[in-house]
Each structure stands twice: as C-alpha cells, then as structure tokens.
C-alpha atoms as a PDB file:
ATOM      1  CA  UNK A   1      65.129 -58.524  11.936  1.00  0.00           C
ATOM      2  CA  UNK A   2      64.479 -61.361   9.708  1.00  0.00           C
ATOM      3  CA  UNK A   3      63.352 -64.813  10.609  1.00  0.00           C
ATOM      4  CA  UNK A   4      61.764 -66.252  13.826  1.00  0.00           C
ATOM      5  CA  UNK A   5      61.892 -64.036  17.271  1.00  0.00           C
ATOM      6  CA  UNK A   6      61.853 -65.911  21.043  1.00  0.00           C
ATOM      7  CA  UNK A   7      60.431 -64.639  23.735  1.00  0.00           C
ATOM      8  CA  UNK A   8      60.370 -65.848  27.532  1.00  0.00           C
ATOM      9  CA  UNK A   9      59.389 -64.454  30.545  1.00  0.00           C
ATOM     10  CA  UNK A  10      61.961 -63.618  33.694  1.00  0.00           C
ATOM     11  CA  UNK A  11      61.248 -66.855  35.081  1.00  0.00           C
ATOM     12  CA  UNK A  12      63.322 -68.074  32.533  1.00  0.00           C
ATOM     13  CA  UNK A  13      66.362 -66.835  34.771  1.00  0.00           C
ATOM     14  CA  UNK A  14      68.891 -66.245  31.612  1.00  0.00           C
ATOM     15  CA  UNK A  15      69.965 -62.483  33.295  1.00  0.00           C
ATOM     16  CA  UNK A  16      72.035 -61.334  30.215  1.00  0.00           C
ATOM     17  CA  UNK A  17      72.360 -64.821  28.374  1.00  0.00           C
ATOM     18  CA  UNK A  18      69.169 -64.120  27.222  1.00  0.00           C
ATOM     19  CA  UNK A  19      70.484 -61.091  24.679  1.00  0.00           C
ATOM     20  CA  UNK A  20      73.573 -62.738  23.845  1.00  0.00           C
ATOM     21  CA  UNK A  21      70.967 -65.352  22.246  1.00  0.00           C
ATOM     22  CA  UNK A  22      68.538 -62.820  20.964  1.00  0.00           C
ATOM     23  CA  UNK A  23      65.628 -63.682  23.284  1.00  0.00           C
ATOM     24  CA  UNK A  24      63.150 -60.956  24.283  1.00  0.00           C
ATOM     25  CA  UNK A  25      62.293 -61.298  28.073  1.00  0.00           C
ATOM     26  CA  UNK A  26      59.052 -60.135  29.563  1.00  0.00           C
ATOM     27  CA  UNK A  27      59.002 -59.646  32.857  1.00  0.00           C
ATOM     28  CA  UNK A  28      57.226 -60.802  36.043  1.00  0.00           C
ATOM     29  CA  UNK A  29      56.289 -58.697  38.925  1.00  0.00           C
ATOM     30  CA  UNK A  30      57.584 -59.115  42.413  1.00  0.00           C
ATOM     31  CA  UNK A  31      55.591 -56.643  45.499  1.00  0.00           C
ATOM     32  CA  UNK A  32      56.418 -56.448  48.695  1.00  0.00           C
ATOM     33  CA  UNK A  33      53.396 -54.523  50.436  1.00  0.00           C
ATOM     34  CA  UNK A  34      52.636 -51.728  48.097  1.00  0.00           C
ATOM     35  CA  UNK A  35      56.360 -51.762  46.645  1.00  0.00           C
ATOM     36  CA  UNK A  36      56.021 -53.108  43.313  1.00  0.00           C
ATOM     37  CA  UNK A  37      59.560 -54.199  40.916  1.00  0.00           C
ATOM     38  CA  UNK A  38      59.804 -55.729  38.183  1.00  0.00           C
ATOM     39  CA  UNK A  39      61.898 -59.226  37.990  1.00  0.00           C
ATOM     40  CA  UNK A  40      65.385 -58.823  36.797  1.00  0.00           C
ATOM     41  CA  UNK A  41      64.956 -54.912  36.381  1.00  0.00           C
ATOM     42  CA  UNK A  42      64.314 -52.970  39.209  1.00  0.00           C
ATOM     43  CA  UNK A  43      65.938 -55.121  42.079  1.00  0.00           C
ATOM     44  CA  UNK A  44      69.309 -56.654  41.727  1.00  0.00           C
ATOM     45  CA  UNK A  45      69.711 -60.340  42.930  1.00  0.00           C
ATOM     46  CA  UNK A  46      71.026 -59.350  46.412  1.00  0.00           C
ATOM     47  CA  UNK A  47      69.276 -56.774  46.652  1.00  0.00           C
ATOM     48  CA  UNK A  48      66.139 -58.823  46.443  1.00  0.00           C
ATOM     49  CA  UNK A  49      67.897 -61.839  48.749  1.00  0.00           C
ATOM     50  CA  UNK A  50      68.298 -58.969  51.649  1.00  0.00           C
ATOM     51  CA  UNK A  51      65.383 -57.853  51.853  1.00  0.00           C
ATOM     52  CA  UNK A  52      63.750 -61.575  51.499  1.00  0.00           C
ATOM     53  CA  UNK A  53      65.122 -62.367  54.461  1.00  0.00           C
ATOM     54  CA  UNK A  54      64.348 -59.001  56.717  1.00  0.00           C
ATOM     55  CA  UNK A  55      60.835 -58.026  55.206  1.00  0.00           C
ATOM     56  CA  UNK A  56      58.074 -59.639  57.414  1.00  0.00           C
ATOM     57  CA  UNK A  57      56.250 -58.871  54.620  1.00  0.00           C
ATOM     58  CA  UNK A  58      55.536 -61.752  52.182  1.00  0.00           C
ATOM     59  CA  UNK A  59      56.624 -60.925  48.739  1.00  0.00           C
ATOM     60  CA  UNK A  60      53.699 -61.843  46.033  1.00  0.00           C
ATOM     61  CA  UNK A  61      54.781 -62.177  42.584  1.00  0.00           C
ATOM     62  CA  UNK A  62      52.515 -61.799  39.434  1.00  0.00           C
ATOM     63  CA  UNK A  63      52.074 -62.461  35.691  1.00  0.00           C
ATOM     64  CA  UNK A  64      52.691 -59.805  33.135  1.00  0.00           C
ATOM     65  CA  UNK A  65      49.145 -58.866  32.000  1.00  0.00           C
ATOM     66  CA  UNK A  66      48.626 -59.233  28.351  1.00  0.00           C
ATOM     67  CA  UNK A  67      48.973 -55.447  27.282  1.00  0.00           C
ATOM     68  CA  UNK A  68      53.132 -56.585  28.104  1.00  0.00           C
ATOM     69  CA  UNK A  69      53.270 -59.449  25.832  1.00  0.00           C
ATOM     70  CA  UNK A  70      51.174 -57.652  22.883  1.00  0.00           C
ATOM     71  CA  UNK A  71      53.585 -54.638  23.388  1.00  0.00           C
ATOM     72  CA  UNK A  72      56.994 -56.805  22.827  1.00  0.00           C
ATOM     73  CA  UNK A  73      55.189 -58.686  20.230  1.00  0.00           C
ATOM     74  CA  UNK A  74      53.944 -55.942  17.672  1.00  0.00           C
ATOM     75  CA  UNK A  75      57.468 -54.348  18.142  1.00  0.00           C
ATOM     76  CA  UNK A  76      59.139 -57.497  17.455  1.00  0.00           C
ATOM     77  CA  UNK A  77      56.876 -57.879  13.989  1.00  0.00           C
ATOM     78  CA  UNK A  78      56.799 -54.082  13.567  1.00  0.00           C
ATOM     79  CA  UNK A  79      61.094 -55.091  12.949  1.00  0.00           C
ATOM     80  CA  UNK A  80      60.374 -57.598  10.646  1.00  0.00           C
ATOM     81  CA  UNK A  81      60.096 -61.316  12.514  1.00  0.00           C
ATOM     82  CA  UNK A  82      58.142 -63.303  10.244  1.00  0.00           C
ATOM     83  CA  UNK A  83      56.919 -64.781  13.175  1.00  0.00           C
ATOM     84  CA  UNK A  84      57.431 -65.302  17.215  1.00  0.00           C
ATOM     85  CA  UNK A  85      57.445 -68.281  19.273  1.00  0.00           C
ATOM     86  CA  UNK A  86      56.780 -67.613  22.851  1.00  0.00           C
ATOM     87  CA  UNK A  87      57.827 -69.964  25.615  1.00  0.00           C
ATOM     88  CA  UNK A  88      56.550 -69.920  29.246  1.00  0.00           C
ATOM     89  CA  UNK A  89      56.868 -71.418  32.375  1.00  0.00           C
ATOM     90  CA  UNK A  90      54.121 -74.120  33.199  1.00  0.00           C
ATOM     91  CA  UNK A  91      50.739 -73.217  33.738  1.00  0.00           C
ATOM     92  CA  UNK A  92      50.080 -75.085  36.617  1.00  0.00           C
ATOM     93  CA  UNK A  93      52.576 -72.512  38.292  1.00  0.00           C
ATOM     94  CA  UNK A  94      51.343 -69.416  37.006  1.00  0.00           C
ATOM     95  CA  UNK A  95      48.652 -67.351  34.733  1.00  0.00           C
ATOM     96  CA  UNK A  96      52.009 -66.303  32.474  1.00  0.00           C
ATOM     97  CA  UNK A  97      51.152 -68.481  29.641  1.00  0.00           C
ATOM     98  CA  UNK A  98      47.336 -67.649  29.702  1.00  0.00           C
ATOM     99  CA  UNK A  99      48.244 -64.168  29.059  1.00  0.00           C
ATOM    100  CA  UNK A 100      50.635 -64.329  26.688  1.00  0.00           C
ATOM    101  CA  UNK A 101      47.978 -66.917  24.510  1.00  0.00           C
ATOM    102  CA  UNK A 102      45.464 -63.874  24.968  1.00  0.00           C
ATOM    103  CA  UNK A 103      47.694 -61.256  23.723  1.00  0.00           C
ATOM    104  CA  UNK A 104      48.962 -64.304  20.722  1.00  0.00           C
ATOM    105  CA  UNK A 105      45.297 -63.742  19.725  1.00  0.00           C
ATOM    106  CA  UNK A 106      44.359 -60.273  20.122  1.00  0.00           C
ATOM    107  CA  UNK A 107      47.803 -59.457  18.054  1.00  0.00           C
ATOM    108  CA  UNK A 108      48.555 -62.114  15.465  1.00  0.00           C
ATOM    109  CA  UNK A 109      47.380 -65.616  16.028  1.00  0.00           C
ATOM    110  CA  UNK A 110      48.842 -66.991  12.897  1.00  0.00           C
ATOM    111  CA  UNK A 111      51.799 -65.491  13.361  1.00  0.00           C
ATOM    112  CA  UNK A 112      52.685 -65.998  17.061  1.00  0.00           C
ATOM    113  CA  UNK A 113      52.877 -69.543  18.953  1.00  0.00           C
ATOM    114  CA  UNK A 114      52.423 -69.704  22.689  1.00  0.00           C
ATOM    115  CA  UNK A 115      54.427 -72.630  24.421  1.00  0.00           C
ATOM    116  CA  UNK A 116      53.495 -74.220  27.955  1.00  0.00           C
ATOM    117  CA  UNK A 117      57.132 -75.597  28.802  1.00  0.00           C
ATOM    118  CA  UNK A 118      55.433 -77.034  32.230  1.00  0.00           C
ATOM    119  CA  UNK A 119      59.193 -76.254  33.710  1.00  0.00           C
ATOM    120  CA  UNK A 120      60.433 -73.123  34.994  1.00  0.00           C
ATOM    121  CA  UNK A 121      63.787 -71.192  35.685  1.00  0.00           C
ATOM    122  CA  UNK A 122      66.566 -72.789  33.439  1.00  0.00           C
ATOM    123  CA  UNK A 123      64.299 -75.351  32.542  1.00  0.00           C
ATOM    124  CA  UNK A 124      62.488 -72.989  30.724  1.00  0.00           C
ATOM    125  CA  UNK A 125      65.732 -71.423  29.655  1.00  0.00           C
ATOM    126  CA  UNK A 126      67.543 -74.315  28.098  1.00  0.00           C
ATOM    127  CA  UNK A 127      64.500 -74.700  26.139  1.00  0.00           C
ATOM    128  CA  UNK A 128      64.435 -70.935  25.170  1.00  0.00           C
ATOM    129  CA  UNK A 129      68.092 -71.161  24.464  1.00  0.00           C
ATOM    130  CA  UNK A 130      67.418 -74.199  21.834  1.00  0.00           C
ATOM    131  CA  UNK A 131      64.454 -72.536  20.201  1.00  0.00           C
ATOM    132  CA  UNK A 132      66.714 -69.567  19.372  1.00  0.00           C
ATOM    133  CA  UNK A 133      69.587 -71.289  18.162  1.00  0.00           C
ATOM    134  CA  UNK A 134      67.257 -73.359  15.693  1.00  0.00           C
ATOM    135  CA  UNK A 135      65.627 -69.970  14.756  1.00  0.00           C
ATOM    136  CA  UNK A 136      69.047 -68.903  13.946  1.00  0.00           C
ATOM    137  CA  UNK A 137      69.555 -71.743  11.736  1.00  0.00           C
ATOM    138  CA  UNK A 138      66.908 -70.706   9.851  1.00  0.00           C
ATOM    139  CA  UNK A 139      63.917 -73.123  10.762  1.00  0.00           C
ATOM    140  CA  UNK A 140      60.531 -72.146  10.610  1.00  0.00           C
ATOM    141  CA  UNK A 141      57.817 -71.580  12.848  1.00  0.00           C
ATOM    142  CA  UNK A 142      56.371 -75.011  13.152  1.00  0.00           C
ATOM    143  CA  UNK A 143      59.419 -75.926  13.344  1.00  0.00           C
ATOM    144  CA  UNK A 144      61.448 -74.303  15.851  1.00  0.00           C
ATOM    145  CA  UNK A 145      57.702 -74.937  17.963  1.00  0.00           C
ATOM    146  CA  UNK A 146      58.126 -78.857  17.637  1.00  0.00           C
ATOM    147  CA  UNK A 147      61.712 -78.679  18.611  1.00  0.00           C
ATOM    148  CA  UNK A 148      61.088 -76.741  21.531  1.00  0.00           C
ATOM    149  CA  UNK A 149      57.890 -78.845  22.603  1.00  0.00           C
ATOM    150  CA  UNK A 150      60.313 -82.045  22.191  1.00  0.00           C
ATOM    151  CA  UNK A 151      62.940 -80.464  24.410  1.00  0.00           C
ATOM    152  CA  UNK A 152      60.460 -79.177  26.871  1.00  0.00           C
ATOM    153  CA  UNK A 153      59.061 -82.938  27.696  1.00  0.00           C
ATOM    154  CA  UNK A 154      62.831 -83.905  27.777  1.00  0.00           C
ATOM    155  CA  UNK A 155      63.442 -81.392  30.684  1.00  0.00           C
ATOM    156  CA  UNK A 156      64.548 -83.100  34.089  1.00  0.00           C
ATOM    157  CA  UNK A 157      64.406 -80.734  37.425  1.00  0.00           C
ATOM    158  CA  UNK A 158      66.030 -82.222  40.594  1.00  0.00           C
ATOM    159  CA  UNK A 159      66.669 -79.509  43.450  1.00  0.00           C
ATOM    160  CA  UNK A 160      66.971 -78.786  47.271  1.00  0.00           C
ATOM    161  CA  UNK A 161      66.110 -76.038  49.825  1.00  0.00           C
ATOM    162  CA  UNK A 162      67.518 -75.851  53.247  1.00  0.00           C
ATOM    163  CA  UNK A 163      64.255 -74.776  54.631  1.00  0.00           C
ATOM    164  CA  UNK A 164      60.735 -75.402  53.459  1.00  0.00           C
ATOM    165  CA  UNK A 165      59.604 -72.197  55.299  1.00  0.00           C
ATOM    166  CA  UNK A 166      59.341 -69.768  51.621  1.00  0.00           C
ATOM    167  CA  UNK A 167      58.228 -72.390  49.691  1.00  0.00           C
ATOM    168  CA  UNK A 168      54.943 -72.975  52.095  1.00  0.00           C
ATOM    169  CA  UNK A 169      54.600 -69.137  52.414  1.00  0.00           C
ATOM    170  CA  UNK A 170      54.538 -68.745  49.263  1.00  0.00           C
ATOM    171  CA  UNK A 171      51.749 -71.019  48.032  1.00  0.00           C
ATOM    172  CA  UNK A 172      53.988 -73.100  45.278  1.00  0.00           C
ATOM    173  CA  UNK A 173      53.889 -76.140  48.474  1.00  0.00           C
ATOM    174  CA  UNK A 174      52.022 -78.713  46.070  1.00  0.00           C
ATOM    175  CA  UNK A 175      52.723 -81.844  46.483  1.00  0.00           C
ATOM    176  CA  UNK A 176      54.668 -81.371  49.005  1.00  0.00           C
ATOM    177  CA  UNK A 177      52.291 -80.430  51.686  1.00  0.00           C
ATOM    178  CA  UNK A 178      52.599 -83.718  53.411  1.00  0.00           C
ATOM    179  CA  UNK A 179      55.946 -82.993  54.968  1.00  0.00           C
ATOM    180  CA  UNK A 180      55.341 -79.491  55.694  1.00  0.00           C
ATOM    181  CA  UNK A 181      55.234 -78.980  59.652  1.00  0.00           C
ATOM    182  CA  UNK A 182      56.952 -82.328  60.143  1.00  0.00           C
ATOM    183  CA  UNK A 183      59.243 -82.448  63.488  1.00  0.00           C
ATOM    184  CA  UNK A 184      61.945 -84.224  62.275  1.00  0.00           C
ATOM    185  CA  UNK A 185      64.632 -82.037  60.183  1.00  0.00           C
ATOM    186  CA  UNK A 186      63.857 -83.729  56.766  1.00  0.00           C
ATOM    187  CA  UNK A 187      65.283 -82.370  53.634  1.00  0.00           C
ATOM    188  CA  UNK A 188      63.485 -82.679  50.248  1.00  0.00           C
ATOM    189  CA  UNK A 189      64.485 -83.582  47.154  1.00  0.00           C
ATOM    190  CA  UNK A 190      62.090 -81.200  44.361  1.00  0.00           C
ATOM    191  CA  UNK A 191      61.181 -82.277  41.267  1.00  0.00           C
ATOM    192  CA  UNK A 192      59.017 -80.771  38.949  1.00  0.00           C
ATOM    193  CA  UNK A 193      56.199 -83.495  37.858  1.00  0.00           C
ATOM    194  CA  UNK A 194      53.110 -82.607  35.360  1.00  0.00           C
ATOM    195  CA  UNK A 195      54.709 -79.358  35.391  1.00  0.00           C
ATOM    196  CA  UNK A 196      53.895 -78.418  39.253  1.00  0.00           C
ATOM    197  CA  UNK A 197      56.679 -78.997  41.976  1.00  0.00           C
ATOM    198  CA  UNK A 198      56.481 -82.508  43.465  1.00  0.00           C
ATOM    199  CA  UNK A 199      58.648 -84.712  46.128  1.00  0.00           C
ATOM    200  CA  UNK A 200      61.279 -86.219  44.519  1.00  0.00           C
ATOM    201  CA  UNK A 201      62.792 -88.017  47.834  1.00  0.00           C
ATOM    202  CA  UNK A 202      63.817 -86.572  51.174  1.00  0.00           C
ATOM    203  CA  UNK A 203      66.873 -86.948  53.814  1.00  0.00           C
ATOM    204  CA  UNK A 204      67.487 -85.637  57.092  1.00  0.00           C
ATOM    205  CA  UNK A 205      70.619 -83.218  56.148  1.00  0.00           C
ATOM    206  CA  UNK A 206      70.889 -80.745  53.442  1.00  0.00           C
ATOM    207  CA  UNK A 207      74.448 -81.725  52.246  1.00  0.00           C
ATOM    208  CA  UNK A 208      73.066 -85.161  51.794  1.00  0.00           C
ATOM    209  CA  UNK A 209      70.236 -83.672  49.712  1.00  0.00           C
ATOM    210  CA  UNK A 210      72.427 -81.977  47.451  1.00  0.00           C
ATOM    211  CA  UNK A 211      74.352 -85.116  47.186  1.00  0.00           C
ATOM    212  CA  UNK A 212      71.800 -86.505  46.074  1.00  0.00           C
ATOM    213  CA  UNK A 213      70.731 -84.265  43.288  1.00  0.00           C
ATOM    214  CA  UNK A 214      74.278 -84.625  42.113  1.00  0.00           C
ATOM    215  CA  UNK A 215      74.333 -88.273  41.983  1.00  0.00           C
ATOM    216  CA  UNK A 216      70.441 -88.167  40.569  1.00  0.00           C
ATOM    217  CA  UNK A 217      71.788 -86.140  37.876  1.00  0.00           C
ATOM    218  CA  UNK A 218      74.267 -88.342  36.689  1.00  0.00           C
ATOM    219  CA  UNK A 219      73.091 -91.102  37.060  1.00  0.00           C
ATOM    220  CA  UNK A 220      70.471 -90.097  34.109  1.00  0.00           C
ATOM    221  CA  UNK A 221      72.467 -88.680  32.063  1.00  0.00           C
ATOM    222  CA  UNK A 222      72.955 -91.543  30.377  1.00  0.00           C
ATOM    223  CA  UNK A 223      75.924 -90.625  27.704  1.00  0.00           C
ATOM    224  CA  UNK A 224      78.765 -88.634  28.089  1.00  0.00           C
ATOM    225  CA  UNK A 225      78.818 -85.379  25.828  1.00  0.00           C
ATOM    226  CA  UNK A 226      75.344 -85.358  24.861  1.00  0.00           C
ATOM    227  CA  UNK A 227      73.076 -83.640  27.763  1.00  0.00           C
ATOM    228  CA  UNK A 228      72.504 -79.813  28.005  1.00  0.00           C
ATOM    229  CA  UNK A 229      72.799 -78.882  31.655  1.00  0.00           C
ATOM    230  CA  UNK A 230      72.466 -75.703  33.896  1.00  0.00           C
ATOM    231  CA  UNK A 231      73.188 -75.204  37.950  1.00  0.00           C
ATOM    232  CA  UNK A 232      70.518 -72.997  39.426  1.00  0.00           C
ATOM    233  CA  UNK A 233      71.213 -71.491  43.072  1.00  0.00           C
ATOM    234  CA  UNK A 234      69.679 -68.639  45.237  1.00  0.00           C
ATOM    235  CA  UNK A 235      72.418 -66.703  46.915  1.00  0.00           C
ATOM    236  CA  UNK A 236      74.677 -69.832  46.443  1.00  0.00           C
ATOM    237  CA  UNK A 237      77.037 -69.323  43.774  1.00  0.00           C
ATOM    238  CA  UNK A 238      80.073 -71.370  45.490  1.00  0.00           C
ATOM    239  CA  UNK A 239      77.974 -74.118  46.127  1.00  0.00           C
ATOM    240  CA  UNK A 240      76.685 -73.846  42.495  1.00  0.00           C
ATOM    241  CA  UNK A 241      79.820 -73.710  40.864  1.00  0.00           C
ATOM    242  CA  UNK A 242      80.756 -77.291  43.126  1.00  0.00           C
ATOM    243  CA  UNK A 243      77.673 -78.728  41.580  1.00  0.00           C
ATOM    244  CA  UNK A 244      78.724 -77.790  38.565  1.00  0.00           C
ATOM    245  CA  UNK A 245      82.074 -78.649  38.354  1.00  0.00           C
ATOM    246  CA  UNK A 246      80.789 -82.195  39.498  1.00  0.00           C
ATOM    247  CA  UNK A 247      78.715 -82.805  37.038  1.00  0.00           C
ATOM    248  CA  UNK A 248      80.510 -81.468  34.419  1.00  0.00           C
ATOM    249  CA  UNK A 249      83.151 -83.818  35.645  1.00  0.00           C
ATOM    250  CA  UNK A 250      81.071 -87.111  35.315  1.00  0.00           C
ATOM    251  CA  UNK A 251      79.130 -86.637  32.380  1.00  0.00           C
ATOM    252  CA  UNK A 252      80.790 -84.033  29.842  1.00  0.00           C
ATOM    253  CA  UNK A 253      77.685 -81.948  29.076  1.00  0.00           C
ATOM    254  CA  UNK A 254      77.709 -79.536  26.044  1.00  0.00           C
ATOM    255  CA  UNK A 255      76.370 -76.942  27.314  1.00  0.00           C
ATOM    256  CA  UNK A 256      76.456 -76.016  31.403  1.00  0.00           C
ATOM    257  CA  UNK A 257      74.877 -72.626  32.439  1.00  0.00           C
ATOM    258  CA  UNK A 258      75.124 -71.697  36.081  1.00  0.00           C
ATOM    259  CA  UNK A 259      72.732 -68.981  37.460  1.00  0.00           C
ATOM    260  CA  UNK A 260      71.144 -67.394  40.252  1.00  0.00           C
ATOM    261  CA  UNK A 261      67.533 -67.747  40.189  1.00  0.00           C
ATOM    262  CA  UNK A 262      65.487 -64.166  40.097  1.00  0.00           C
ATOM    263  CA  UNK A 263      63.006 -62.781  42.804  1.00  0.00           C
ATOM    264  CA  UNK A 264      59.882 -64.711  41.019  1.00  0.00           C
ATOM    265  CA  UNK A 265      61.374 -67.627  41.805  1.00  0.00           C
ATOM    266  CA  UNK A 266      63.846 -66.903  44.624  1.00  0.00           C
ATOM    267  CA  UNK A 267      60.579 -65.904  46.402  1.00  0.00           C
ATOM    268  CA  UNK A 268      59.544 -69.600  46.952  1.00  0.00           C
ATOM    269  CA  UNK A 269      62.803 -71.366  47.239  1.00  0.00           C
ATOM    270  CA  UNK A 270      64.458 -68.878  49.458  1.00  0.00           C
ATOM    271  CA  UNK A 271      68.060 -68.121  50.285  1.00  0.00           C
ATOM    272  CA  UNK A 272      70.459 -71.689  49.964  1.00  0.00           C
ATOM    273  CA  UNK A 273      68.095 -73.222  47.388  1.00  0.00           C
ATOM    274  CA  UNK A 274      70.259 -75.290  44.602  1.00  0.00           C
ATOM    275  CA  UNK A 275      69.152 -77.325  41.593  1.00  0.00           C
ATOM    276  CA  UNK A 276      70.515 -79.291  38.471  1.00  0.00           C
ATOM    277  CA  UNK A 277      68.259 -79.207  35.370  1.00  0.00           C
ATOM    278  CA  UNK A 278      68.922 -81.061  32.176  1.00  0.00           C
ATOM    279  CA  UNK A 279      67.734 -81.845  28.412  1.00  0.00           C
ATOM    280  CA  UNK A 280      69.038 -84.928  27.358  1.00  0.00           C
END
C-alpha cells in the first residue's frame, strides 16, 4: 500500500461500498443484555431488525475502545500508508472520535489525522467516500484532511421515523424532547444541527413527512448534476429506492448511494426510518 489510507467506523453505513473504495471500517458494538455483536459483522441487517422489534430488551450500542483503532492503524502503516486519515461520526453522538484521537496519539500522531464529521451514517460516508477518492488521486495528508473537513460542513441530513418510541429509548432524543409524549400523532422531520439530531419540522402523517424530506431535498440542491446524494432507510428498501428515484429525477445528482442503516444506528431510528443526505 502506498499513499494515504481511510478509515471510518460502522456508523458510516457503506456495508461493502466501503472495500470497493478501499476504506478500513472499525466497528461499533451493539448488546442486547449480555449478547454482545459487532455492527455490520456478527448480525445481518434483518437479523438485527427482528430481533429490534421482539427483544424487550433495549439494545445499547458502544464505541470501539482505542486498542481497535491502534490495531487497524499500525497494520495499515505496517503495509506501507504514508499516512491515515480517520473520519468519525460527530462527537456529540458518541465517544468514537475520542478514541480513535487517543489511539492517533499513542500510535503515530504525525502520521494519523482524526476527523469529527459531526454527521453520521451516509453523511459520514459520502465524506469517507470523497476522502478516498482524493487519496487515490494522489493528494496528501493535509490535503485529503481539508477536503474532507470542507465536505463534512457541506453535509445536509433531512429524515423521518414513523415512531419516536427507539429514538427516546435510546437516549439520541436531543432536541427533540419537546415533542416526545405529545398526544397528537405528529411526525418529525430530523435534522442533524451542531452535529447532534435536532427538529427540522413536524406533520401529523408519515407520508407527508417523507414528502417533505423529498421536496426539502430538492429544493436545496440548488444545480442540477452537481450534488452527491445517498437514501438511507431501516428495513425500507422500496420506500428508499422511491426516494431515490425522486430525487434523482429532479436534481441529477452524481453520485446516489442507497443503504440500509446498521444496528448502531438502526437502534435509535427503528424499523420504517428514511432519510436523504447530501454534499453539495
């Protein structure tokens, strides 16, 4: 290996994009009582949807500890990367970053750059996707960094859940505590915002709200053929694939990447969730 390595974490949701681009994925861990996987490796995305919805138990997810991140990173430099750049999802979500900065330090600090993203899920993995296309291209550390700080404040998250009920139990509520326990059947409209999940809007039926994240989407994109886009569901391809084909319809994006989210997110959106993410 010559040149600049990526690395991400599951969150990234890629599944096997990420080794048709050459990015090394660390993963998050997803329990469920005392039954430990890790994300994207030892449960399948159904699988982990089933047993969402049966288990009374909770599942708890959790950052890699360091030990992972040094491990992928001395192998990656042990193969000859003359450096890595490591991109994470936001901080205010999770302790991922943290400990991939502590094992940047203990292994090579000079050598290895640590990126907050403050997105998550193909957020995070359009800007992976970038960093290792530029590394391809032969840029350098700083910069393939720079670009992928650019694209990471470029980054637009608009999504919808049919129920509010994993989100809350989940702890990822935020912002949108307010609505939380509210009679009426309100749908929201989520929004990532200083990288932590925040109310975009809200109406009262779900189709609407996914109407709406169509029509948000669009309607900033401002230029046909210029905007990098992926469709994010949980355990809602067909519905993906319509938001998709939408959007790809109106605006002509250059890139459009549908996925399933994994269990580390899937875990507080829950089963129906859909979302349209975008780099101008």
């Amino acid at each position: 290996m010559n040149g600049i390595a990526i690395v991400t974490d599951s969150t990234a949701d890629l599944g096997t994009l990420a080794a048709g681009y050459g990015i090394e994925v660390v993963p998050l861990t997803i329990a469920f009582g005392a039954e430990q996987y890790r994300d994207g490796i030892d449960l399948s995305m159904d699988e982990f949807y089933a047993k969402l919805q049966r288990d009374p138990r909770p599942p708890v997810t959790a950052q890699p500890p360091p030990a992972a991140f040094a491990e992928v990173y001395r192998r990656l430099l042990a193969r000859g990367a003359s450096g890595i750049v490591s991109l994470h999802l936001s901080s205010a979500l999770s302790g991922t970053y943290n400990s991939a900065v502590v094992a940047a330090r203990e292994v090579d600090a000079e050598r290895i750059a640590v990126v907050d993203t403050r997105s998550v899920s193909l957020g995070l993995g359009l800007v992976a996707i970038g960093a290792a296309e530029n590394a391809r291209r032969g840029l350098d550390l700083q910069a393939v960094v720079e670009q992928a700080r650019t694209d990471a404040a470029k980054v637009e998250l608009y999504a919808t859940i049919p129920s509010l009920t994993y989100l809350a139990r989940g702890g990822r509520i935020g912002q949108l505590r307010s609505i939380v326990g509210n009679v009426l059947k309100i749908v929201p409209i989520i929004t990532l915002r200083e990288g932590a999940v925040a109310e975009y809007g809200k109406v009262r039926t779900f189709p609407r709200a996914v109407d709406q994240v169509v029509d948000t989407t669009i309607a900033k994109i401002r230029s046909k053929g210029t905007a990098r886009c992926a469709v994010l569901h949980a355990a809602a391809a067909d519905l993906a694939n319509s938001v998709a084909q939408r959007i790809r319809d109106a605006v002509q994006p250059t890139l459009m990447i549908v996925n399933s989210v994994g269990p580390t997110v899937g875990t507080h959106a829950g089963p129906g969730a859909v979302g349209a993410i975008f780099i101008q």
